[in-house]
Protein backbone atom coordinates (compact mmCIF):
# COMPACT_ATOMS: atom_id res chain seq x y z
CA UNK A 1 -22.26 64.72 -73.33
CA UNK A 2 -21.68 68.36 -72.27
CA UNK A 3 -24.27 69.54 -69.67
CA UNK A 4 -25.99 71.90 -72.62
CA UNK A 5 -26.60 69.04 -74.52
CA UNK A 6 -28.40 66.95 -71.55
CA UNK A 7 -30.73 69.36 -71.01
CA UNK A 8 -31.41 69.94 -74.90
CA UNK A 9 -31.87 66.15 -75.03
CA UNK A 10 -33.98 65.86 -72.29
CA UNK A 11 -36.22 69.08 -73.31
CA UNK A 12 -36.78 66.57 -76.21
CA UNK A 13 -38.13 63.61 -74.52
CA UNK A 14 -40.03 65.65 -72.29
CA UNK A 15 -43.92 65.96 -73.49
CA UNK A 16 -45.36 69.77 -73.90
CA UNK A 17 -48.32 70.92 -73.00
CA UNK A 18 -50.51 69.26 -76.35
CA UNK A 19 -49.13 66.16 -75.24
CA UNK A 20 -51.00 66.51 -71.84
CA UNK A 21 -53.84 68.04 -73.47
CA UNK A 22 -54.17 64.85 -75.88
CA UNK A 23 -53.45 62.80 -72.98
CA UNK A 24 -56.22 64.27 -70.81
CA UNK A 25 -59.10 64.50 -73.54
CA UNK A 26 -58.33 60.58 -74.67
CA UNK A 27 -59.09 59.50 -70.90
CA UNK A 28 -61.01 61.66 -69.37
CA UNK A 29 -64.29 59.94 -70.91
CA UNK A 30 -63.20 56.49 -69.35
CA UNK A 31 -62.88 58.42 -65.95
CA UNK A 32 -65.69 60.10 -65.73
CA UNK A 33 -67.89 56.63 -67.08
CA UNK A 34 -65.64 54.81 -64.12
CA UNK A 35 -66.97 57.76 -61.63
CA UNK A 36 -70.31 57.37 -62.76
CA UNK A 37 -70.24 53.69 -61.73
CA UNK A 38 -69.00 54.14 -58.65
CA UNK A 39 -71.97 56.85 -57.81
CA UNK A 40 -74.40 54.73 -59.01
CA UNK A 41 -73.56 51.80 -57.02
CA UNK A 42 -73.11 53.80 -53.52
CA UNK A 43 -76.61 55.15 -54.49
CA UNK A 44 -77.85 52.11 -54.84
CA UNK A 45 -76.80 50.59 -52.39
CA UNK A 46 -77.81 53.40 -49.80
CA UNK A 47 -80.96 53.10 -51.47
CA UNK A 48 -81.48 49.68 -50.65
CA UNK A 49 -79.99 49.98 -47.10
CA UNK A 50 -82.25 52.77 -46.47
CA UNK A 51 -85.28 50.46 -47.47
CA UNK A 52 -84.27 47.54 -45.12
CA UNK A 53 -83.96 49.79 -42.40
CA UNK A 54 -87.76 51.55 -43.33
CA UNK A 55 -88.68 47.78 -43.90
CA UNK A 56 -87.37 46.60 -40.03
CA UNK A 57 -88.99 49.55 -38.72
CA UNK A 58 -92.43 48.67 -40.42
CA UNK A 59 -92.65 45.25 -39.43
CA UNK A 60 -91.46 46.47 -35.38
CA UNK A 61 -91.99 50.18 -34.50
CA UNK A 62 -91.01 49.41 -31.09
CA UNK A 63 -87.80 48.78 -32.01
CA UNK A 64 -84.39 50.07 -30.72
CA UNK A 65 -80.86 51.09 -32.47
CA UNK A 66 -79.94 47.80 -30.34
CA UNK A 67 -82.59 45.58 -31.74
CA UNK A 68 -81.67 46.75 -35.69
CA UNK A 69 -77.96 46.27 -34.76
CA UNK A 70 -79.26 42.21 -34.16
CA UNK A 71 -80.61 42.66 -37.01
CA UNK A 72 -78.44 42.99 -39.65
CA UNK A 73 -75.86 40.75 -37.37
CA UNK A 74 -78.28 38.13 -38.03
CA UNK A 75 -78.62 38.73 -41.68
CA UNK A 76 -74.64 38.79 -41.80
CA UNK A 77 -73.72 35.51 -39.85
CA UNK A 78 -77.00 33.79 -39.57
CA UNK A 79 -77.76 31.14 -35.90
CA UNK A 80 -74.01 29.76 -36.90
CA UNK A 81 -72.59 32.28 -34.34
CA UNK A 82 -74.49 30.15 -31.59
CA UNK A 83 -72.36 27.36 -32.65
CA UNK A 84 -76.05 24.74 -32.32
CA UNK A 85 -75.46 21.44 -31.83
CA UNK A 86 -78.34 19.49 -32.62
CA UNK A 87 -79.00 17.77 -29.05
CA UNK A 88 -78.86 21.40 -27.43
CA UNK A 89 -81.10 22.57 -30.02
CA UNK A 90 -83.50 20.58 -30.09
CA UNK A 91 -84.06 20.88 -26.09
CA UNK A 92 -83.98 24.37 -26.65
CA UNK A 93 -86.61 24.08 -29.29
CA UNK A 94 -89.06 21.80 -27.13
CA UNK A 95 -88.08 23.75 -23.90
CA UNK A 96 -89.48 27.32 -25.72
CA UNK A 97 -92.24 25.25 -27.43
CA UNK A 98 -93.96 24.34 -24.16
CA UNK A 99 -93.61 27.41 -22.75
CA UNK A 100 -94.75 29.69 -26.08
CA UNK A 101 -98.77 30.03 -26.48
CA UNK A 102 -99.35 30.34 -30.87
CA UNK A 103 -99.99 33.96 -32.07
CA UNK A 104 -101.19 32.38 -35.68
CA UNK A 105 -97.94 33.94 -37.31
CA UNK A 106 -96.40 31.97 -39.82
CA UNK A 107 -94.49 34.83 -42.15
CA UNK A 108 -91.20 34.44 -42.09
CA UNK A 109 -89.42 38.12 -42.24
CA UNK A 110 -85.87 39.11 -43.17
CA UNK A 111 -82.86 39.48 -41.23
CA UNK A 112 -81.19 42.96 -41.72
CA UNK A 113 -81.95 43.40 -45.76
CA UNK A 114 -83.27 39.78 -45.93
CA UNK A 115 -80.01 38.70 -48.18
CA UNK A 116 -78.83 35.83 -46.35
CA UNK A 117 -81.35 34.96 -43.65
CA UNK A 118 -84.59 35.01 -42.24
CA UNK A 119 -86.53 34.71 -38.96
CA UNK A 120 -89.17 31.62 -39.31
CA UNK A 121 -92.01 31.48 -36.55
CA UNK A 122 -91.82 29.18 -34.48
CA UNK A 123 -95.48 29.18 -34.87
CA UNK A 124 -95.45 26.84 -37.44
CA UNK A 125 -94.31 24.11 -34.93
CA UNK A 126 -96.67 24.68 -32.29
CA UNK A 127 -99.56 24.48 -34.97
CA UNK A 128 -98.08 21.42 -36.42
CA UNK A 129 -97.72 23.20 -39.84
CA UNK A 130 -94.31 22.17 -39.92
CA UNK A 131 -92.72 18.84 -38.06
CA UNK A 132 -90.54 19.73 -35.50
CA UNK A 133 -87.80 17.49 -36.77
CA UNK A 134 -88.03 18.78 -40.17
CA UNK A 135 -88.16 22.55 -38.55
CA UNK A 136 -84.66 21.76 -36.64
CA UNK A 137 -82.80 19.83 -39.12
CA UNK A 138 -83.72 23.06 -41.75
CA UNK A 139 -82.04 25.75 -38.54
CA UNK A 140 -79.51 23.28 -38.22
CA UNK A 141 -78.97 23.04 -41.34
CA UNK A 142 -78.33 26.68 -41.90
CA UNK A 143 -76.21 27.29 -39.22
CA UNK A 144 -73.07 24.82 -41.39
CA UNK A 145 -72.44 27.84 -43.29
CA UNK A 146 -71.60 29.62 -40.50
CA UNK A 147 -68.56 31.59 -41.08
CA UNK A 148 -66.47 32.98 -38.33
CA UNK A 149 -67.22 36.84 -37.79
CA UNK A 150 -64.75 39.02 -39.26
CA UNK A 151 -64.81 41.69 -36.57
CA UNK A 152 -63.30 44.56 -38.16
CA UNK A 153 -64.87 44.07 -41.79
CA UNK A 154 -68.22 43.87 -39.84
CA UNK A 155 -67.37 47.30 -37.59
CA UNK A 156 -67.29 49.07 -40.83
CA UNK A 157 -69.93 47.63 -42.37
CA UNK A 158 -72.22 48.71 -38.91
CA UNK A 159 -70.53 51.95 -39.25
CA UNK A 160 -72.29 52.48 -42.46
CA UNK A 161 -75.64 51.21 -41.57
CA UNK A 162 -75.48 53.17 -38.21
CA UNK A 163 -75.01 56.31 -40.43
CA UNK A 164 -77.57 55.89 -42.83
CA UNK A 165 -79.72 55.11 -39.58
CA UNK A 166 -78.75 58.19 -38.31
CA UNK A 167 -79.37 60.13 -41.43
CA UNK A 168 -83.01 58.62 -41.23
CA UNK A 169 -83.08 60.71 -38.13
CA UNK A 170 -85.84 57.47 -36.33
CA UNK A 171 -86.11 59.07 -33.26
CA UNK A 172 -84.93 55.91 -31.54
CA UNK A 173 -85.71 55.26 -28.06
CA UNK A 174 -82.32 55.56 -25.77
CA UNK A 175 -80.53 55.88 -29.14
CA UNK A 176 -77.78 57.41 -27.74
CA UNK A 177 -77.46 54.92 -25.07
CA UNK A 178 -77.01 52.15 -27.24
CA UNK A 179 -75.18 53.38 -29.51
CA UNK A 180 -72.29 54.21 -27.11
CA UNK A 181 -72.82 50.64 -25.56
CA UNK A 182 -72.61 48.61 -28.94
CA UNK A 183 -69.38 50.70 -29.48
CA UNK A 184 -68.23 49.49 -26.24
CA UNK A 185 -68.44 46.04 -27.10
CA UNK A 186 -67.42 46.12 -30.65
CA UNK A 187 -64.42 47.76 -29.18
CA UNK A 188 -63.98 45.10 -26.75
CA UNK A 189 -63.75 42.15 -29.69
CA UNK A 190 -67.72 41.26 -28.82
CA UNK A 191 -70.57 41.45 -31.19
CA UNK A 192 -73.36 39.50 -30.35
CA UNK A 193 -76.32 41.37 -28.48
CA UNK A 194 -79.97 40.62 -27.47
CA UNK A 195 -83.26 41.72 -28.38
CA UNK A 196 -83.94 44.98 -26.13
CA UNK A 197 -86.66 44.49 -23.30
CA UNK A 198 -88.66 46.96 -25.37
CA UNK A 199 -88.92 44.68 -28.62
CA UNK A 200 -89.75 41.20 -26.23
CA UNK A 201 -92.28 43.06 -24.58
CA UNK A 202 -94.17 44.35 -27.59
CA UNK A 203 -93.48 41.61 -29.86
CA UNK A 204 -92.64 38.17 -27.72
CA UNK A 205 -90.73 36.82 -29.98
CA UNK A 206 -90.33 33.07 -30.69
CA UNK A 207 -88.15 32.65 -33.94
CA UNK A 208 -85.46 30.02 -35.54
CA UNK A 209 -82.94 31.76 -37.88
CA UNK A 210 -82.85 30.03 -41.30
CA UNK A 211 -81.26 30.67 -44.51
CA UNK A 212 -83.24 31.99 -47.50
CA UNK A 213 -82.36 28.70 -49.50
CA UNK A 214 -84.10 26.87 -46.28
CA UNK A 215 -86.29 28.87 -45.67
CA UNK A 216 -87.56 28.88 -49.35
CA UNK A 217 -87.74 24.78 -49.12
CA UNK A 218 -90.22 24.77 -46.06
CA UNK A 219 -92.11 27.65 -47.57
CA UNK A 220 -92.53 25.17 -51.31
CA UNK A 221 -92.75 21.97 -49.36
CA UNK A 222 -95.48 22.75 -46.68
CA UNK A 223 -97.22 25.50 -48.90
CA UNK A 224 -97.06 28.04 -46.14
């Protein structure tokens, strides 16, 4: 074949311009449905970010960008990244027991968006709503599932929530502060942090982390 008749030949495979066209008009509908979905679900999940965050920040005011950082690290690997076992825990347990005085609080209230776990008062101990054996075996309990923390898959999943936190524009106490600092550690391969002096001073805080499936049996079984 001479080179005239390549290029005639190939001119012949080659599509024109209707074929684009066609080409175009028969998918664009599928991408602009698949765009669509992808919108709606970053919306929505924004959305409910946004309301977990307003939620945190109704139930403790006096919080910091530290304390909703525990937070949602709670909510995304539960008490397993204590590593309990159940003869330390349940020292533990009595040890803050005997030292706590009862506030009467027995809600439970969620971890980050509430989608994994919850914080259960310890409350419900020290007013013998709730055995003490049956109250550690149900923390204990939720702590098995515990999953080793993916560090980097959680870094970008705190980058998000830090954003819309951010965007929210709180007016966090020594925001900036702690935001550089839980960079720091991130950085340095650590994640777990501590409620800030702020949040134990206003709210004292005496909690076991439990799952929601856990959580939901005490709640049925002792009709709290």
């Amino acid at each position: 074949m001479n080179i005239t008749n390549f290029d005639r030949s190939t001119r012949r495979r080659m599509p024109d311009n209707r074929d684009i066209i066609q080409s175009i008009t028969k998918y664009l509908p599928i991408a602009i449905f698949l765009c669509l979905l992808i919108i709606s679900a970053c919306s929505k999940h924004d959305q409910s970010l946004r309301r977990a965050i307003e939620n945190q920040m109704e139930l403790y005011p006096a919080s910091t960008l530290q304390d909703l950082y525990k937070s949602f690290f709670q909510d995304e690997f539960g008490p397993g990244h204590m590593q309990p076992d159940s003869a330390g825990a349940a020292g533990y347990l009595d040890y803050e027991l005997s030292g706590m005085k009862s506030r009467g609080d027995y809600t439970a209230t969620p971890c980050g968006a509430g989608l994994n776990f919850y914080r259960v008062p310890l409350d419900l101990v020290k007013d013998s709503i709730v055995p003490i054996d049956v109250f550690l075996s149900a923390f204990l309990e939720s702590a098995k599932g515990f999953k080793v923390p993916d560090l980097d898959a959680w870094k970008i999943k705190w980058s998000l929530i830090l954003a819309e936190i951010e965007s929210m524009n709180l007016q966090l106490p020594n925001f900036d502060a702690d935001k550089e600092a839980i960079a720091k550690m991130l950085a340095s391969g650590e994640a777990v942090v501590h409620h800030s002096d702020a949040f134990i001073e206003h709210y004292d805080p005496h909690y076991r982390i439990m799952s929601l499936k856990e959580w939901e049996k005490l709640n049925s079984k002792f009709k709290i």
